[in-house]
C-alpha atoms as a PDB file:
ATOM      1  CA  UNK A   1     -10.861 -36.203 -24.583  1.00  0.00           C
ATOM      2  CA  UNK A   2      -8.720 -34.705 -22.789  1.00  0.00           C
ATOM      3  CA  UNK A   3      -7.659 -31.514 -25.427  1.00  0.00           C
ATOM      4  CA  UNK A   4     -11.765 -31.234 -25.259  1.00  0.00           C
ATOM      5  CA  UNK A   5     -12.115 -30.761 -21.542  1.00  0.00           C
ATOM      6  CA  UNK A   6      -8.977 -28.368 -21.160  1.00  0.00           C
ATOM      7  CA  UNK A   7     -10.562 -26.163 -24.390  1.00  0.00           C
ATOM      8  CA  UNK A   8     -13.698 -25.633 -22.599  1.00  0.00           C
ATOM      9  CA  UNK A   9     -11.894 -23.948 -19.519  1.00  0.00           C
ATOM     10  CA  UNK A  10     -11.588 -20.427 -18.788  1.00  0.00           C
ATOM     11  CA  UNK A  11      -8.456 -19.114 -18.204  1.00  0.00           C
ATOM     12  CA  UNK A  12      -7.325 -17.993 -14.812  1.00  0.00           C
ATOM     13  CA  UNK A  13      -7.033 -14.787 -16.502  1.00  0.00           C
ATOM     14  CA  UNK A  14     -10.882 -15.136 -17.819  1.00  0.00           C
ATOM     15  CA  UNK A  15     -12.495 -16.550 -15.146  1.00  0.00           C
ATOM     16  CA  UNK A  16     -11.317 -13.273 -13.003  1.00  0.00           C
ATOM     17  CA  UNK A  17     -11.941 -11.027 -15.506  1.00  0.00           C
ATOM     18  CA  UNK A  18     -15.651 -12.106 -14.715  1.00  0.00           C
ATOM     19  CA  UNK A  19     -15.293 -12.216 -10.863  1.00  0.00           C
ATOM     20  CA  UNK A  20     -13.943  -8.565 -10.816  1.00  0.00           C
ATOM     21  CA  UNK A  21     -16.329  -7.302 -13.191  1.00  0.00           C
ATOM     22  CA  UNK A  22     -19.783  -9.100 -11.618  1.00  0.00           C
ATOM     23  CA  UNK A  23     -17.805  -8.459  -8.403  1.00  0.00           C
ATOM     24  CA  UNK A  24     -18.117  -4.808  -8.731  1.00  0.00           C
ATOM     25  CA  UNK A  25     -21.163  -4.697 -10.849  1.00  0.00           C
ATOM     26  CA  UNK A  26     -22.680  -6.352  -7.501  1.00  0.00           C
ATOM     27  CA  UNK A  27     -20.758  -3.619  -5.182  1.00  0.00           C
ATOM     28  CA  UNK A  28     -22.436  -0.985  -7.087  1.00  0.00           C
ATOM     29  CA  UNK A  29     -25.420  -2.086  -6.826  1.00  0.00           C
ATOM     30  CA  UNK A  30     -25.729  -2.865  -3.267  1.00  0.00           C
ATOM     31  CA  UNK A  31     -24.180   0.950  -2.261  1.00  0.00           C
ATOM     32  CA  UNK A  32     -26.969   2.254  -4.542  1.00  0.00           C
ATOM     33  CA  UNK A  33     -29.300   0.189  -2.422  1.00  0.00           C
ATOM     34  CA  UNK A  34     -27.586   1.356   0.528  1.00  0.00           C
ATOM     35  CA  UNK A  35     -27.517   4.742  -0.639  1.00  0.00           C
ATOM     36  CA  UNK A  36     -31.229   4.963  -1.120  1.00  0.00           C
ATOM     37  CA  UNK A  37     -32.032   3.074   2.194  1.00  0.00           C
ATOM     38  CA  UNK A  38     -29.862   6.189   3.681  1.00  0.00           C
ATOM     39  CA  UNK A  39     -31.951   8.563   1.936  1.00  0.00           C
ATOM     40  CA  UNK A  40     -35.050   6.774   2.759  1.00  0.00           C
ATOM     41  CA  UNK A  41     -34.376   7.385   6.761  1.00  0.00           C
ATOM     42  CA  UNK A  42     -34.408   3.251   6.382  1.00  0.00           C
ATOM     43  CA  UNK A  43     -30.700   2.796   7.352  1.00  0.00           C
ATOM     44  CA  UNK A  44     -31.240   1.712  10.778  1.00  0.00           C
ATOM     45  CA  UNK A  45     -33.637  -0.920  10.173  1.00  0.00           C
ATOM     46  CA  UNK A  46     -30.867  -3.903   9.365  1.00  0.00           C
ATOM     47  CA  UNK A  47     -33.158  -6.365   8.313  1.00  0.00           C
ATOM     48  CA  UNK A  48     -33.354  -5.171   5.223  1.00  0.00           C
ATOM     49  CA  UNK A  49     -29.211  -6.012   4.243  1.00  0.00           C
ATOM     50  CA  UNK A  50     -30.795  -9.112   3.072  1.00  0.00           C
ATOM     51  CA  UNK A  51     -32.465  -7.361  -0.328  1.00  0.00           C
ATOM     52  CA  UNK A  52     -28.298  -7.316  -0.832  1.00  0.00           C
ATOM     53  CA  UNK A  53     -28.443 -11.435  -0.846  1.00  0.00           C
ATOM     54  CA  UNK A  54     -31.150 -11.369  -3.468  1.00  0.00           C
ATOM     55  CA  UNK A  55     -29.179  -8.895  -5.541  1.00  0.00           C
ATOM     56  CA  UNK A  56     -25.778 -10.963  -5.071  1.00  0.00           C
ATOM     57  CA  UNK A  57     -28.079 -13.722  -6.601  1.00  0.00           C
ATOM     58  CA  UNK A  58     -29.036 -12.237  -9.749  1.00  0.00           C
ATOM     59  CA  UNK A  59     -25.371 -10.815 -10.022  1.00  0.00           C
ATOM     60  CA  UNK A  60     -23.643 -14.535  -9.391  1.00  0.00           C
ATOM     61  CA  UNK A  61     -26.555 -16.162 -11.925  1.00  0.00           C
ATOM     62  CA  UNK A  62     -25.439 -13.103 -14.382  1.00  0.00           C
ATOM     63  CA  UNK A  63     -21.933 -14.197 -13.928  1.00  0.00           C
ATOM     64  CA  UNK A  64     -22.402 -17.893 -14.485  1.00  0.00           C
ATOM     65  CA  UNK A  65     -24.752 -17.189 -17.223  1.00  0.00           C
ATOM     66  CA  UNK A  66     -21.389 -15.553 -19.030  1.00  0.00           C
ATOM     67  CA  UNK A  67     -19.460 -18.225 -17.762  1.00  0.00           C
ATOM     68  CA  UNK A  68     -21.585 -20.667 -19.723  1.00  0.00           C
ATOM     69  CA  UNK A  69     -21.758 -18.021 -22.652  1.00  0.00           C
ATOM     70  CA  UNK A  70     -17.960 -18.248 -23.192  1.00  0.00           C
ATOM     71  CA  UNK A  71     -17.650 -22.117 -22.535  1.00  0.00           C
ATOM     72  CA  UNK A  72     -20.072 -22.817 -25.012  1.00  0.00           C
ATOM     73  CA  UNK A  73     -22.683 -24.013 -22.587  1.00  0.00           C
ATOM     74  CA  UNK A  74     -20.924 -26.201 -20.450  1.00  0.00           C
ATOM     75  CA  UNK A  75     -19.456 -25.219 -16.785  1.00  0.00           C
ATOM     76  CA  UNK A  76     -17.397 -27.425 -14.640  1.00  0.00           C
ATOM     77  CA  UNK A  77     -18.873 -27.892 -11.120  1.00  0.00           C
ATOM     78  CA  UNK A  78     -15.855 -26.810  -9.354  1.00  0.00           C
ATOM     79  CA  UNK A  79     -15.203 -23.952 -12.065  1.00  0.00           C
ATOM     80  CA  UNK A  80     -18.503 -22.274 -11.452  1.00  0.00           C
ATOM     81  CA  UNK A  81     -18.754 -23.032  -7.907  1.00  0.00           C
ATOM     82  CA  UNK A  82     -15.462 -20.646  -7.292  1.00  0.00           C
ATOM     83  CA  UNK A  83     -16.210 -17.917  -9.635  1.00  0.00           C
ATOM     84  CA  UNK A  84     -20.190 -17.551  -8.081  1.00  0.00           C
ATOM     85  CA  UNK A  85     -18.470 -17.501  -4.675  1.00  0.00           C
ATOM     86  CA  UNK A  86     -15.875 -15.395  -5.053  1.00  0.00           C
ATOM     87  CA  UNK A  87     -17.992 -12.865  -7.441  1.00  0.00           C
ATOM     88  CA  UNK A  88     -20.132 -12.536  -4.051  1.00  0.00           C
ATOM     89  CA  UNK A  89     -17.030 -12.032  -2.302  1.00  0.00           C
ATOM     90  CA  UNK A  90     -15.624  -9.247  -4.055  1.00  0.00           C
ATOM     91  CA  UNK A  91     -18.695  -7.366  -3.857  1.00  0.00           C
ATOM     92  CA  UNK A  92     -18.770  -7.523  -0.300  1.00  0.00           C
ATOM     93  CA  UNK A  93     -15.448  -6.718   0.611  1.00  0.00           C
ATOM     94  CA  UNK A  94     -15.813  -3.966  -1.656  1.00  0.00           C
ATOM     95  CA  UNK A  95     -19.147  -2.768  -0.148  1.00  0.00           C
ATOM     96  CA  UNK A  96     -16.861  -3.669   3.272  1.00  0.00           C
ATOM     97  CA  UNK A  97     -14.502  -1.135   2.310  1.00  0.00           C
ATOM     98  CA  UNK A  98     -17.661   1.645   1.265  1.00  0.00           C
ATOM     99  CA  UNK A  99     -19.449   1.015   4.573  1.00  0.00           C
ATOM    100  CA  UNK A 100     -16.432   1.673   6.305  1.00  0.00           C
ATOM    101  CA  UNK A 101     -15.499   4.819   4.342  1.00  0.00           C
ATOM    102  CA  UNK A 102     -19.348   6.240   4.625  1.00  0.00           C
ATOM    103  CA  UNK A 103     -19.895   5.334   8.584  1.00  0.00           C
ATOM    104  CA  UNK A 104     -16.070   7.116   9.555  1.00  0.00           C
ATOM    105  CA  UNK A 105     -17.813  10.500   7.353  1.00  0.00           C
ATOM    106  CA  UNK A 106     -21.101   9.902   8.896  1.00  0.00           C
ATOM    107  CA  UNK A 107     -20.397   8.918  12.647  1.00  0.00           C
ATOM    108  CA  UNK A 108     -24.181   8.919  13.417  1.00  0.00           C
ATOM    109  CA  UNK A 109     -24.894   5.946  11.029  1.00  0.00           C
ATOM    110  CA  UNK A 110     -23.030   3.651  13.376  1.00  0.00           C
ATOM    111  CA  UNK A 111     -25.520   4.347  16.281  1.00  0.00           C
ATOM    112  CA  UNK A 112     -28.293   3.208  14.461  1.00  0.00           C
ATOM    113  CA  UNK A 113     -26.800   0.040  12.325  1.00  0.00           C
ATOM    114  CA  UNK A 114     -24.883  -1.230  15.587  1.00  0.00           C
ATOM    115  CA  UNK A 115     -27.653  -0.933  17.890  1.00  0.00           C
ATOM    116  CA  UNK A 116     -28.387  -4.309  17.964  1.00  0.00           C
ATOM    117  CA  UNK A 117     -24.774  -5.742  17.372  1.00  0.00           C
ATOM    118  CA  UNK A 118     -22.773  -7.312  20.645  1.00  0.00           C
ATOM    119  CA  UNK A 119     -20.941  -5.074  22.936  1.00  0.00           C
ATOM    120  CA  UNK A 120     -18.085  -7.356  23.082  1.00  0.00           C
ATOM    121  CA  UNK A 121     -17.572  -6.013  19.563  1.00  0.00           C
ATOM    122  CA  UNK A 122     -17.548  -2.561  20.041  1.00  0.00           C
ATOM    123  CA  UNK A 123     -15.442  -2.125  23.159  1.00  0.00           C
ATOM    124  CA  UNK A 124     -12.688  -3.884  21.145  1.00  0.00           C
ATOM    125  CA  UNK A 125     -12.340  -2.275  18.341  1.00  0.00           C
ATOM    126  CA  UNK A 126     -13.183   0.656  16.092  1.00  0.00           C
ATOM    127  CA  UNK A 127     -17.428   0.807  15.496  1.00  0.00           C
ATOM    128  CA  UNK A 128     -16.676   1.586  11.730  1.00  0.00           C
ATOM    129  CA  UNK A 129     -14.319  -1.800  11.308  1.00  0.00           C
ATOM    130  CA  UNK A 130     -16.787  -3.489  13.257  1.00  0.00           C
ATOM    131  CA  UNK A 131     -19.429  -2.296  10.614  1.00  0.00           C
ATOM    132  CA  UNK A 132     -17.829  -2.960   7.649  1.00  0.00           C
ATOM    133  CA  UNK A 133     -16.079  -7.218   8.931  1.00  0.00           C
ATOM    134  CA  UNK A 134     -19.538  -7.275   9.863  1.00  0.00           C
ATOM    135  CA  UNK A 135     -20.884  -7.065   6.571  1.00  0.00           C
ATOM    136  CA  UNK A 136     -17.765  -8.487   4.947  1.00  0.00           C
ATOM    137  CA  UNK A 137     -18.349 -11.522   6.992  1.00  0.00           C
ATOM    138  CA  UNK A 138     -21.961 -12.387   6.767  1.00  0.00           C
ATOM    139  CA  UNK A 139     -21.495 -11.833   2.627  1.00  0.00           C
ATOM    140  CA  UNK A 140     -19.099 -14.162   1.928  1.00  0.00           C
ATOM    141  CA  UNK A 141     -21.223 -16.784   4.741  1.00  0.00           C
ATOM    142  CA  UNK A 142     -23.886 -16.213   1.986  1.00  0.00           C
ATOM    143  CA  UNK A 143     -21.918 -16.401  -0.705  1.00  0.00           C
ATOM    144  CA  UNK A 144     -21.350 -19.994   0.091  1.00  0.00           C
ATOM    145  CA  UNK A 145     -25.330 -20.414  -0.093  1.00  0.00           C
ATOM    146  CA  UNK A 146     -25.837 -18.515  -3.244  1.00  0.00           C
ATOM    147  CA  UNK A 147     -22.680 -20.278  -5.217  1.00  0.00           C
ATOM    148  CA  UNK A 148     -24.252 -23.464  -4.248  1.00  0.00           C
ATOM    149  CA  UNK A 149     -27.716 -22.775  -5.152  1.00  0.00           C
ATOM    150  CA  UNK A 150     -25.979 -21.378  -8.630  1.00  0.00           C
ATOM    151  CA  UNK A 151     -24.562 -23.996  -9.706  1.00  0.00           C
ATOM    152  CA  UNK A 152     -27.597 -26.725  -8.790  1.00  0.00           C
ATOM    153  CA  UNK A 153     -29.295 -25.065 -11.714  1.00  0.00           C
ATOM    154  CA  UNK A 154     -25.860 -24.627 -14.119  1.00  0.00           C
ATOM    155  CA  UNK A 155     -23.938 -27.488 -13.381  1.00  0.00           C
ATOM    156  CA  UNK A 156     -23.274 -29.471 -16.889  1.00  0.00           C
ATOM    157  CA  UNK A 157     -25.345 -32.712 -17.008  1.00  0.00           C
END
């Protein structure tokens, strides 16, 4: 039973094979999002980050669906609860590291993104780290949420 259970788990080497590659595949897609929102004249209306939750979503359930693809249609609870989470984590530190990038080339996109943020933030540090741990942070706080939701629907009976 036990030669069974330790057959149908991915390698470490597997499992972030699929992180880093649904990791970025979700980084890409949210700077394209951003990138049109920028083009749009949309960028300073915030609310709208969260179409990036709703894309980490669909990246993380494209993730676990490979997951359960390559274990033969079983995932551990604790297996697939890591890899959704930190899929949606590498995709927002990496989209951490482009928002950071774009606002110090663009100075004038931090005026309109941190218009609403706390001052304590800005008068401590630099307005284009504050940007991009901004984002960094409130990902992976979703990420949580989404990995959970993920694996209600792929957790193995």
């Amino acid at each position: 039973m036990e030669d069974e259970e330790n057959d149908l788990t991915l390698s470490r080497q597997e499992a972030n094979k699929i992180i880093f590659t649904y990791g970025v595949t979700g980084a890409v897609t949210y700077i394209v999002y951003f990138l049109i929102m920028w083009a749009a004249g949309l960028i300073g209306h915030t609310e709208l980050r969260y179409v990036n939750y709703a894309l980490c979503g669909i990246v993380g359930f494209m993730a676990m669906q490979k997951v359960k693809q390559q274990e033969g249609g079983h995932v551990t609870y604790l297996q697939g609860l890591g890899i959704a989470f930190l899929t949606g984590v590498v995709s927002f530190i990496v989209l951490g590291l482009f928002v950071y990038i774009f606002a110090k080339l663009n100075p004038g996109f931090l005026t309109a993104v941190l218009k609403d943020t706390p001052m304590a933030f800005a008068s401590f540090t630099d307005p284009a780290i504050t940007a991009a741990s901004l984002i960094v942070s409130e990902g992976v706080a979703f990420s949580v949420i989404i990995a959970l939701c993920l694996m209600q629907y792929f957790k193995s009976p």
